[in-house]
PDB file of N, CA and C in Angstrom:
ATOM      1  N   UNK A   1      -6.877 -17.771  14.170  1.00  0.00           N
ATOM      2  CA  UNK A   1      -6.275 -16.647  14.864  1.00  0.00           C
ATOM      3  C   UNK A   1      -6.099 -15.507  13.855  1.00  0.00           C
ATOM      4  N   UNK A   2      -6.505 -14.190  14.141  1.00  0.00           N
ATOM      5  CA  UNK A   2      -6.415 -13.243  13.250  1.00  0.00           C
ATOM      6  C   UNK A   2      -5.324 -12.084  13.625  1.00  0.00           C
ATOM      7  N   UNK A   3      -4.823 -11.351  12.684  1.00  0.00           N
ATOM      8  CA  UNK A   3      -3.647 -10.500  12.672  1.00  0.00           C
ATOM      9  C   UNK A   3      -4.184  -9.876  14.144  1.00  0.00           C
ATOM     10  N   UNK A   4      -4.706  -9.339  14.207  1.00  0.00           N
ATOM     11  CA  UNK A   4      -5.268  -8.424  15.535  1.00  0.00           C
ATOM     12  C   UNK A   4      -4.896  -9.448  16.801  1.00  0.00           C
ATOM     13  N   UNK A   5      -5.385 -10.916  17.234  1.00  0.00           N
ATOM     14  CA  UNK A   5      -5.141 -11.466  18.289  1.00  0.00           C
ATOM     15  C   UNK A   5      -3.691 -11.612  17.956  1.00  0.00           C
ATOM     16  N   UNK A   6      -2.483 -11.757  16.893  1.00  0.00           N
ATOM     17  CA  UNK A   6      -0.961 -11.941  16.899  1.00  0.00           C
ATOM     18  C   UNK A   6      -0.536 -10.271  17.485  1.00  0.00           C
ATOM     19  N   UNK A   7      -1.147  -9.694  17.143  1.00  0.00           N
ATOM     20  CA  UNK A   7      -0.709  -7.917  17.447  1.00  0.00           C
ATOM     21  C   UNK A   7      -0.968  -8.183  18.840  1.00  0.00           C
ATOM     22  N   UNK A   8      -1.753  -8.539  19.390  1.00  0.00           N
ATOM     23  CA  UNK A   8      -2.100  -8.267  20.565  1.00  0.00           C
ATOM     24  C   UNK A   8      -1.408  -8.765  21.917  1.00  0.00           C
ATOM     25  N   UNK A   9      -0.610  -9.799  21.332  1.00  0.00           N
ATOM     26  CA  UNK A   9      -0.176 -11.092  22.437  1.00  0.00           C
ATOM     27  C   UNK A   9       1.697 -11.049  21.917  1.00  0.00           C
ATOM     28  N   UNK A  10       2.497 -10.469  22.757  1.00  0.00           N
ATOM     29  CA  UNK A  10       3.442  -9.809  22.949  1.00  0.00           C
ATOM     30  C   UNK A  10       4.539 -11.202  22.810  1.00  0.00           C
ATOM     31  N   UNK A  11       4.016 -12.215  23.090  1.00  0.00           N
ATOM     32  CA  UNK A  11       4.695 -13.650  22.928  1.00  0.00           C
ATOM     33  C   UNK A  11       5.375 -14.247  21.963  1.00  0.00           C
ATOM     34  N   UNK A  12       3.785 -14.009  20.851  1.00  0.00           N
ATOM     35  CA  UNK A  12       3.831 -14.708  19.659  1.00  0.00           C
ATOM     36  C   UNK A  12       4.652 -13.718  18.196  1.00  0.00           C
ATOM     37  N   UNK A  13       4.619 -12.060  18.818  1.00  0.00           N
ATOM     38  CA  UNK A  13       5.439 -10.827  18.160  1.00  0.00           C
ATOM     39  C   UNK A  13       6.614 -11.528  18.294  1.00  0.00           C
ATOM     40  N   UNK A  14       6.670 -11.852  19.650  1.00  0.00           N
ATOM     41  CA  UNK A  14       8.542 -11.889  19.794  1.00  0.00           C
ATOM     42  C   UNK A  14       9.221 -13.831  18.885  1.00  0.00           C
ATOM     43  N   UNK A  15       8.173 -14.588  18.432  1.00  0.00           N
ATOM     44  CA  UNK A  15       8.267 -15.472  17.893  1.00  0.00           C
ATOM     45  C   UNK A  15       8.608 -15.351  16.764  1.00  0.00           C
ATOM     46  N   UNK A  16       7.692 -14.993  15.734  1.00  0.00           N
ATOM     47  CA  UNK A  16       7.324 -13.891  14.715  1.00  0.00           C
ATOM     48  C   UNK A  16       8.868 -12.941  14.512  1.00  0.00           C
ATOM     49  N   UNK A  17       9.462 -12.273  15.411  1.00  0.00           N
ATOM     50  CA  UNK A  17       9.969 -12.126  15.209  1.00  0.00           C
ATOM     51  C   UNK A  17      11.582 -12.575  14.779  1.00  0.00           C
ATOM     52  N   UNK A  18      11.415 -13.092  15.903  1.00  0.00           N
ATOM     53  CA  UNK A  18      13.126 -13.949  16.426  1.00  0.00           C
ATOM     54  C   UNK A  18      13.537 -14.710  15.230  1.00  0.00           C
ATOM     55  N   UNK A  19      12.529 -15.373  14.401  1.00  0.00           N
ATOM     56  CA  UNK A  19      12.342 -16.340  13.085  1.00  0.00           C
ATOM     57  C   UNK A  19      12.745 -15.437  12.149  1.00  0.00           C
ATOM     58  N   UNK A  20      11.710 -14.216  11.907  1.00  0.00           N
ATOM     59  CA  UNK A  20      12.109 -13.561  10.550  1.00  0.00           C
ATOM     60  C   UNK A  20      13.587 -12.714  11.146  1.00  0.00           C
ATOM     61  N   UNK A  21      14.097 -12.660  12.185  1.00  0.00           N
ATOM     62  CA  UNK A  21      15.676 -11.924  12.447  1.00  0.00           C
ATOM     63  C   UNK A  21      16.505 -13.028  12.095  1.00  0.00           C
ATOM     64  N   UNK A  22      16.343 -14.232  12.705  1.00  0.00           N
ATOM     65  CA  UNK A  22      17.442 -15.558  11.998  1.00  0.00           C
ATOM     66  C   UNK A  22      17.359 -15.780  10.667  1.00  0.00           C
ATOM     67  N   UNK A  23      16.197 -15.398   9.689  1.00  0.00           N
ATOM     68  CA  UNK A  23      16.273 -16.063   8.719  1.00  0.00           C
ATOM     69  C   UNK A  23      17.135 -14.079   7.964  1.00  0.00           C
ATOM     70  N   UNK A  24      17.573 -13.467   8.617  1.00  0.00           N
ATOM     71  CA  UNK A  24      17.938 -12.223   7.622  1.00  0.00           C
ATOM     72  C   UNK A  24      19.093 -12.270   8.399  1.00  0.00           C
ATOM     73  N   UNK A  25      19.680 -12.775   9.253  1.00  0.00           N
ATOM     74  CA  UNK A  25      20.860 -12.394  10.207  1.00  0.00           C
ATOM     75  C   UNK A  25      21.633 -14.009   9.325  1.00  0.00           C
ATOM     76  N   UNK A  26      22.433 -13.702   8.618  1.00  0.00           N
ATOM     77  CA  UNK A  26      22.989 -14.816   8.034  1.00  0.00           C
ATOM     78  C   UNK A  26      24.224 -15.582   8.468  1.00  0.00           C
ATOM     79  N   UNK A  27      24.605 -14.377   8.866  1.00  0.00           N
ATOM     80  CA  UNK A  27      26.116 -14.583   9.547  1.00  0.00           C
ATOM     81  C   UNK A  27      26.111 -15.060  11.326  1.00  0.00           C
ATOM     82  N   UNK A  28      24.677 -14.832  11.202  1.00  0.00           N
ATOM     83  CA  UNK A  28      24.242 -16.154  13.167  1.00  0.00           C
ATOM     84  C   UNK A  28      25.238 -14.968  14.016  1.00  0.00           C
ATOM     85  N   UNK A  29      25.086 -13.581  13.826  1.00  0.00           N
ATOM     86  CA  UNK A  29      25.787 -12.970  14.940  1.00  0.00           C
ATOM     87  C   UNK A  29      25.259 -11.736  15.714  1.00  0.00           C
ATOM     88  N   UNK A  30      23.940 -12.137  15.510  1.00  0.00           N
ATOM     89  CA  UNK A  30      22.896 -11.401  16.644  1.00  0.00           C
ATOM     90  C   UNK A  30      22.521 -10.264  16.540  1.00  0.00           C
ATOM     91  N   UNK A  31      22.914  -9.638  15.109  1.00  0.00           N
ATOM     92  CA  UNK A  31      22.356  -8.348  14.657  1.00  0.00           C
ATOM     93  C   UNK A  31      22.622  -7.958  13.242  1.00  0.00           C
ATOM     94  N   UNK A  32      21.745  -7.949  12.507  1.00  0.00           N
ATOM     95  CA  UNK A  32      21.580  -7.321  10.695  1.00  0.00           C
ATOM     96  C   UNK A  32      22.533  -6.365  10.737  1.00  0.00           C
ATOM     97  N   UNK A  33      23.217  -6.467   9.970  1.00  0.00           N
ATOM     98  CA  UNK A  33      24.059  -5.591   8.780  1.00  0.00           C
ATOM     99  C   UNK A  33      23.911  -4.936   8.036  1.00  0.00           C
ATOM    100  N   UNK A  34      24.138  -4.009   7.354  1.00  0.00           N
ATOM    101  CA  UNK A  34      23.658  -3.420   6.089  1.00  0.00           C
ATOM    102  C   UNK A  34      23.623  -4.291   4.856  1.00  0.00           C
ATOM    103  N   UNK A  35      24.476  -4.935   4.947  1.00  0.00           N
ATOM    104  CA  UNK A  35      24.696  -6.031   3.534  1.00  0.00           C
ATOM    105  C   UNK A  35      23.478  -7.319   3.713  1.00  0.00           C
ATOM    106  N   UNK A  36      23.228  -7.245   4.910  1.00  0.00           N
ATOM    107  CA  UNK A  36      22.361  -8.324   4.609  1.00  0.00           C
ATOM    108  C   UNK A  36      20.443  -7.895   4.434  1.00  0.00           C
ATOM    109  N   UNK A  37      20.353  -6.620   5.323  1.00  0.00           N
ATOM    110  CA  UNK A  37      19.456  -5.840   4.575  1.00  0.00           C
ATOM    111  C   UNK A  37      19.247  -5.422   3.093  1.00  0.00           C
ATOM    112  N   UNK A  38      20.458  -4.858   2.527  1.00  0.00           N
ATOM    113  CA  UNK A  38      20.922  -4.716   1.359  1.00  0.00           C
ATOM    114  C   UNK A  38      20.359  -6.047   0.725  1.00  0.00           C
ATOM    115  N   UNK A  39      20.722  -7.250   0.785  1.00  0.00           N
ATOM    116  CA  UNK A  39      20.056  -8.648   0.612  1.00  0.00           C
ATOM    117  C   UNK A  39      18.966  -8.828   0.463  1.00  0.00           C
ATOM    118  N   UNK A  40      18.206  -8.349   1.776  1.00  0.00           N
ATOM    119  CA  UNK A  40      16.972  -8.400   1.989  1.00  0.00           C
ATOM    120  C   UNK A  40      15.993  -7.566   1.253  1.00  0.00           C
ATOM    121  N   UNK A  41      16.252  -6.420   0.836  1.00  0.00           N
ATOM    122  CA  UNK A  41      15.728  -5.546  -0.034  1.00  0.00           C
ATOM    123  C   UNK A  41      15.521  -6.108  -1.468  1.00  0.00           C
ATOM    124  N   UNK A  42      16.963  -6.344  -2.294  1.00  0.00           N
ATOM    125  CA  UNK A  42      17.466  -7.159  -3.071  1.00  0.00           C
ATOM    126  C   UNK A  42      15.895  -8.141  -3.508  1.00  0.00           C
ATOM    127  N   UNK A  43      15.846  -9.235  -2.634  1.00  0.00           N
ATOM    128  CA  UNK A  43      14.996 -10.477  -2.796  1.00  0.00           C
ATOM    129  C   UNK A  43      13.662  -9.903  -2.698  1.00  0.00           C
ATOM    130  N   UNK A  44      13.321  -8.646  -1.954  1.00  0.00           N
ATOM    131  CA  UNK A  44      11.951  -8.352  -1.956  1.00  0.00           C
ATOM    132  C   UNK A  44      12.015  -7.780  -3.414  1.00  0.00           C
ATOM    133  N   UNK A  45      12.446  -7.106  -3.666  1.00  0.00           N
ATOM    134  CA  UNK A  45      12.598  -6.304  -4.975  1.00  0.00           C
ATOM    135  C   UNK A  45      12.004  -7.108  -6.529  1.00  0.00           C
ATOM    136  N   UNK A  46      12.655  -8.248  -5.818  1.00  0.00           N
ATOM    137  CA  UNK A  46      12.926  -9.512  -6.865  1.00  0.00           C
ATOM    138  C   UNK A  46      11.502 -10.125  -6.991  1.00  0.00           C
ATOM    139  N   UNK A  47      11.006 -10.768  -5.509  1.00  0.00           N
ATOM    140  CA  UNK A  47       9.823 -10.746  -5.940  1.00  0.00           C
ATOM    141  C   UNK A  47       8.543 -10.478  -5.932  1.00  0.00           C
ATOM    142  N   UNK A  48       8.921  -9.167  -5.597  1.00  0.00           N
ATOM    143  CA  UNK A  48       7.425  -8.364  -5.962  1.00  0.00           C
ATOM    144  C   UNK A  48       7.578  -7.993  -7.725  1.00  0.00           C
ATOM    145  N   UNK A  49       8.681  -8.072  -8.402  1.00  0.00           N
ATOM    146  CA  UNK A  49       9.218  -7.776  -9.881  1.00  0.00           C
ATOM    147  C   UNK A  49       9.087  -5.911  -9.741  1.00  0.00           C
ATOM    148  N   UNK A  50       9.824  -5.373  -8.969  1.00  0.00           N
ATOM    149  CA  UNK A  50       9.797  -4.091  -9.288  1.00  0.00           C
ATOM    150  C   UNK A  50      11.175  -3.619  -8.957  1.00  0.00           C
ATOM    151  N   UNK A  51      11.593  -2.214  -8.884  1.00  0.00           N
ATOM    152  CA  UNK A  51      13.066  -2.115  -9.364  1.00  0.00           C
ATOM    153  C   UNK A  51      13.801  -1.829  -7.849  1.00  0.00           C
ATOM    154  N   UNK A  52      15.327  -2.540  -8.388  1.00  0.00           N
ATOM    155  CA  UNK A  52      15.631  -3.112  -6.981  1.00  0.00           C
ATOM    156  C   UNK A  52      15.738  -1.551  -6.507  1.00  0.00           C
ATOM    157  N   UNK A  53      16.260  -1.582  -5.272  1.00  0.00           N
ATOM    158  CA  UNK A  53      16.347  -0.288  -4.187  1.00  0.00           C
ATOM    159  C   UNK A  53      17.550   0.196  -4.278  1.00  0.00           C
ATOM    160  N   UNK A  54      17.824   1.851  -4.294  1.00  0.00           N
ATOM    161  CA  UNK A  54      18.946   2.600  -4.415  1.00  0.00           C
ATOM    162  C   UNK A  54      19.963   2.478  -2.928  1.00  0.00           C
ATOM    163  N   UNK A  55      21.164   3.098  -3.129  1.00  0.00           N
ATOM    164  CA  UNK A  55      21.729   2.825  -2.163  1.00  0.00           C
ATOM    165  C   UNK A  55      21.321   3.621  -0.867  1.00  0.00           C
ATOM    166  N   UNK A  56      20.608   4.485  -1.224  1.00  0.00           N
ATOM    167  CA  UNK A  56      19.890   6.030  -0.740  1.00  0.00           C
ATOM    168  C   UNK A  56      18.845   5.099  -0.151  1.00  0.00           C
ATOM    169  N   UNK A  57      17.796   4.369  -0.750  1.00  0.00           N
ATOM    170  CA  UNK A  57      16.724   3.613  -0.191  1.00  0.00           C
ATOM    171  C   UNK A  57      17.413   2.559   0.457  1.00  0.00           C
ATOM    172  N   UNK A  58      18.273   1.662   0.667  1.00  0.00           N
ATOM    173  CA  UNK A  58      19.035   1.179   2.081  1.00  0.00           C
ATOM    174  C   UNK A  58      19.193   1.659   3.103  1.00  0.00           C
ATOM    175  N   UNK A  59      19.956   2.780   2.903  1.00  0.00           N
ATOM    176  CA  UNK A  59      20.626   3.685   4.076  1.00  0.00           C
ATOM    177  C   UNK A  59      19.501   4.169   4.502  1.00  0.00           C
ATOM    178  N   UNK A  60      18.220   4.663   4.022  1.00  0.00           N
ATOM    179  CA  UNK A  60      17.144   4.986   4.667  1.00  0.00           C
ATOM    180  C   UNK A  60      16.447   3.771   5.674  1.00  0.00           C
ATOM    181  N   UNK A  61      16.626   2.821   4.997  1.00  0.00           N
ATOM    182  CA  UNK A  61      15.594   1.794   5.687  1.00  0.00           C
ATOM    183  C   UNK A  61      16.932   1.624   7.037  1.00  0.00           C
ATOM    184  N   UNK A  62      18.035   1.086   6.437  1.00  0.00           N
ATOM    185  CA  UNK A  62      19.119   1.499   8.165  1.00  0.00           C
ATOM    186  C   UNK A  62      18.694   2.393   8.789  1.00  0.00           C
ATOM    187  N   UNK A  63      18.562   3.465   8.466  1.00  0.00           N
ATOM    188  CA  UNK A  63      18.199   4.204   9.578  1.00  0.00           C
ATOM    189  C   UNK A  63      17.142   4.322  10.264  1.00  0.00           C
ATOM    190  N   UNK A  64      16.104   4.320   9.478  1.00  0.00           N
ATOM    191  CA  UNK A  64      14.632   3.972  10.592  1.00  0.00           C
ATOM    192  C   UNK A  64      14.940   2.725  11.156  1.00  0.00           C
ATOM    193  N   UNK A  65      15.564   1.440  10.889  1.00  0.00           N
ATOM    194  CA  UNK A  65      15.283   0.791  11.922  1.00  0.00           C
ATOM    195  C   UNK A  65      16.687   0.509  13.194  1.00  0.00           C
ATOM    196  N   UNK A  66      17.745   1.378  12.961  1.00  0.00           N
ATOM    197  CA  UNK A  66      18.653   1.258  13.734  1.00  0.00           C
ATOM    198  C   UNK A  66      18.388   2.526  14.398  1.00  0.00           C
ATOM    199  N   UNK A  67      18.012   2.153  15.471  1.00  0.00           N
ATOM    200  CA  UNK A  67      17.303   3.300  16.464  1.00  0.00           C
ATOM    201  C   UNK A  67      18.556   3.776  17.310  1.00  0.00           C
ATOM    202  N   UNK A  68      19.446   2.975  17.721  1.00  0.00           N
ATOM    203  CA  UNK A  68      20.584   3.294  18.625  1.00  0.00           C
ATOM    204  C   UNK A  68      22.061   4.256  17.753  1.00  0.00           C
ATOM    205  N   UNK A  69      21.762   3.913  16.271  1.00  0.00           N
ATOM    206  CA  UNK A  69      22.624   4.549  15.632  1.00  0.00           C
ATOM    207  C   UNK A  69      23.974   3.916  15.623  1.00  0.00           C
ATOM    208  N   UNK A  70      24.175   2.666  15.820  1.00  0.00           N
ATOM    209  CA  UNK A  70      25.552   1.789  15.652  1.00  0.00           C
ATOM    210  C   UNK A  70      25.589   1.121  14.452  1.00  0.00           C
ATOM    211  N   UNK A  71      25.140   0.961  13.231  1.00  0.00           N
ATOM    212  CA  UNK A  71      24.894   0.426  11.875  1.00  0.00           C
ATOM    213  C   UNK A  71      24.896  -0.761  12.207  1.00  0.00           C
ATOM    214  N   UNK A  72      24.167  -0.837  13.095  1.00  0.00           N
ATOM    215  CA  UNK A  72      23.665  -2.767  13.319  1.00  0.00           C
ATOM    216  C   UNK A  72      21.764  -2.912  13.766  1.00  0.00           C
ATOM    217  N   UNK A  73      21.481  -3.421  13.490  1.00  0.00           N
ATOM    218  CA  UNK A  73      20.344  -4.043  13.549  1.00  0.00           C
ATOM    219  C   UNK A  73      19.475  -4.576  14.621  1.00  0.00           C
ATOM    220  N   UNK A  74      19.233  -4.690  15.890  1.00  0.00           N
ATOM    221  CA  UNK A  74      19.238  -5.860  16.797  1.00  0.00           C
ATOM    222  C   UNK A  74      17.709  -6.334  16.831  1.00  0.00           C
ATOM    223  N   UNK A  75      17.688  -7.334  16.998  1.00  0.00           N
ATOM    224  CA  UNK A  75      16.239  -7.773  17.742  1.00  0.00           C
ATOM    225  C   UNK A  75      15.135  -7.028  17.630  1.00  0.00           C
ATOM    226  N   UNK A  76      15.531  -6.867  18.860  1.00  0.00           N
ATOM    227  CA  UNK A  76      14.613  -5.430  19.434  1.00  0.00           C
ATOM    228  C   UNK A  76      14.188  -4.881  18.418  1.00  0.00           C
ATOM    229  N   UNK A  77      14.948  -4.150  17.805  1.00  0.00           N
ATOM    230  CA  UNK A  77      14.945  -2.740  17.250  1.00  0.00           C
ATOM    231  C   UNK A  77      14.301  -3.177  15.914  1.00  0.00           C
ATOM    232  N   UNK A  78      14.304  -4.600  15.487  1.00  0.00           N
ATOM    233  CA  UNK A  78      13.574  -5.372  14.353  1.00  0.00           C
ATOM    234  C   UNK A  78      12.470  -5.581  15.024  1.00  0.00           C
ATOM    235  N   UNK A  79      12.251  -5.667  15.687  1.00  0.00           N
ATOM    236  CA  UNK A  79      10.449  -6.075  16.435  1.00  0.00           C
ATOM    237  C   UNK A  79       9.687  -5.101  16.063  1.00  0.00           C
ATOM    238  N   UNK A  80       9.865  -3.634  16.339  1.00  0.00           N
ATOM    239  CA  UNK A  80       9.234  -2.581  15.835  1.00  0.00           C
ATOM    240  C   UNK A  80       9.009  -2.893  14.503  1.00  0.00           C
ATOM    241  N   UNK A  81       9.740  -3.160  13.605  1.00  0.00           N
ATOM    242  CA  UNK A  81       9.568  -3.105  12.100  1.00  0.00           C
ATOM    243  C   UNK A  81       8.260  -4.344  12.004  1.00  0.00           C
ATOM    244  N   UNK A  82       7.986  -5.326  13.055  1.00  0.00           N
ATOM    245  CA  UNK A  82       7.577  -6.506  12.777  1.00  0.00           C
ATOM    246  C   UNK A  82       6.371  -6.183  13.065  1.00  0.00           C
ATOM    247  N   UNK A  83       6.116  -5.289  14.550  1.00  0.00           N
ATOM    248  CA  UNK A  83       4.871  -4.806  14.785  1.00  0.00           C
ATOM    249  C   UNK A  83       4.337  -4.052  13.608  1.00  0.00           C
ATOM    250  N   UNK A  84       5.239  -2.883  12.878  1.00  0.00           N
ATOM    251  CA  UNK A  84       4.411  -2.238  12.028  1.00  0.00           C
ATOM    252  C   UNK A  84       3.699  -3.109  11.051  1.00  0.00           C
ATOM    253  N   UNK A  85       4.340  -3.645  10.223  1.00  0.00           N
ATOM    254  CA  UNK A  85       3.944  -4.665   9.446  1.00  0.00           C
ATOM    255  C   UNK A  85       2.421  -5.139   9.986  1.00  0.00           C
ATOM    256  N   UNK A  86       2.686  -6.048  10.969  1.00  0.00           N
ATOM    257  CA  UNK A  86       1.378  -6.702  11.403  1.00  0.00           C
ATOM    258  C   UNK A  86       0.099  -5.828  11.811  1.00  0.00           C
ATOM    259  N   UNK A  87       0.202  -4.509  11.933  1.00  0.00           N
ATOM    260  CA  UNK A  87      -0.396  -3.395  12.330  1.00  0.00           C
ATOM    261  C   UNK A  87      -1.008  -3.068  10.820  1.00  0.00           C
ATOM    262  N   UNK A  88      -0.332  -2.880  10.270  1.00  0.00           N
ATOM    263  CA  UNK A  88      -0.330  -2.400   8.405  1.00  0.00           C
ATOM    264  C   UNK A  88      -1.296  -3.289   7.833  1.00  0.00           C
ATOM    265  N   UNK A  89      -1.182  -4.762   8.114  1.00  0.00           N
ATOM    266  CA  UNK A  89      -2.023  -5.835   7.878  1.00  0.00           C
ATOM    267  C   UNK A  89      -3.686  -5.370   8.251  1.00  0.00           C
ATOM    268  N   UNK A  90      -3.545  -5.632   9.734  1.00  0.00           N
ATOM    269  CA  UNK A  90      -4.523  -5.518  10.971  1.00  0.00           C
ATOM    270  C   UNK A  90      -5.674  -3.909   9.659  1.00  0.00           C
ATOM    271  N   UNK A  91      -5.245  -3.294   9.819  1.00  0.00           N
ATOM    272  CA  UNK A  91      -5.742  -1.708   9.319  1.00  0.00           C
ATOM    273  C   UNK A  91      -5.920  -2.225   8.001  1.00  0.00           C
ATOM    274  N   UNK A  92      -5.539  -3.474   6.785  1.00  0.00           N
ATOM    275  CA  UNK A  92      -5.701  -3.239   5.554  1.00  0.00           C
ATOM    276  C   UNK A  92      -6.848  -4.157   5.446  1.00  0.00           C
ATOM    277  N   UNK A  93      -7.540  -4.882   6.919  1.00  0.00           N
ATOM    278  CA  UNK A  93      -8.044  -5.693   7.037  1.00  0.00           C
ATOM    279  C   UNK A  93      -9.599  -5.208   6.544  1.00  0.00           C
ATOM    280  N   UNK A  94     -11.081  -5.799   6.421  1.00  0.00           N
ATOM    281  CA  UNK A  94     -11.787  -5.179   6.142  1.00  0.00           C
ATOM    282  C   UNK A  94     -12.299  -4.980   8.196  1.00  0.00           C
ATOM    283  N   UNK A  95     -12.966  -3.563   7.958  1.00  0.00           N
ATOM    284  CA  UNK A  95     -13.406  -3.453   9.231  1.00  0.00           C
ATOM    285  C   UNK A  95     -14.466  -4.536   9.900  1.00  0.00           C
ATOM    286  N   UNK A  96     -15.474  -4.746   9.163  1.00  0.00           N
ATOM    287  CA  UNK A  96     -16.425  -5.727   9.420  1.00  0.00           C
ATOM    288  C   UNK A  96     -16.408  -7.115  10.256  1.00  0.00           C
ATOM    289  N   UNK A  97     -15.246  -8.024   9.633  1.00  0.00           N
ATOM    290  CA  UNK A  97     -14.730  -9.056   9.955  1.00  0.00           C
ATOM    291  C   UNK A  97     -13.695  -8.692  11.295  1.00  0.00           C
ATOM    292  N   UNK A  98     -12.757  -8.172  11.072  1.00  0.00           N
ATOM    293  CA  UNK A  98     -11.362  -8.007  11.764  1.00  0.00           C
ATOM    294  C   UNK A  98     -10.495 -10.034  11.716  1.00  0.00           C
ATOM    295  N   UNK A  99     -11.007  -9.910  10.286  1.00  0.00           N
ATOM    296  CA  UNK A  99     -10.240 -11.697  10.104  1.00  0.00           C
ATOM    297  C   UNK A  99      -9.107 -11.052   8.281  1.00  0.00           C
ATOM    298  N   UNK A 100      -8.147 -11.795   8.646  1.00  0.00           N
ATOM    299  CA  UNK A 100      -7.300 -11.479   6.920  1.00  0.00           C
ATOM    300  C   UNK A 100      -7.969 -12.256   6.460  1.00  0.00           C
TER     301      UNK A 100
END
């Protein structure tokens, strides 16, 4: 199965997703936090080995993905972030194949 058939099938997004929201929603209460983004940044930072993220680069990433503007996180509003990603993939793919 290639990034393009997961982009495509609205099922397996919301799988994909629901997984990577439980595994960043720590506190099991149905919507990201800043602190646990903050977290999440943190560990990417860590291991890609490059320098962790300002408080300025948090509050940015809150805000593109808190679309409703309540400093919470939901689902939903993480799915978008999940599509881009897999989209980002899909496009870094070579054209020829359309396989990662």
């Amino acid at each position: 199965m290639s990034f393009q058939d997961i982009l495509e099938d609205k099922e397996k997004i919301k799988i994909i997703t629901k997984a990577a929201f439980e595994a960043i929603d720590v506190h099991n209460n149905g919507y990201i936090e800043r602190k646990e983004v903050e977290t999440l940044l943190l560990n990417i930072a860590k291991d890609l080995n490059i320098k962790k993220p300002t408080k300025d680069e948090t509050d940015e990433v809150m805000k593109e993905l808190d679309h409703d503007k309540d400093g919470k996180i939901r689902q939903d509003e993480f799915q978008v972030l999940v599509e881009e990603v897999i989209e980002s993939m899909v496009q870094s793919m070579t054209p020829d194949t359309g396989k990662a």
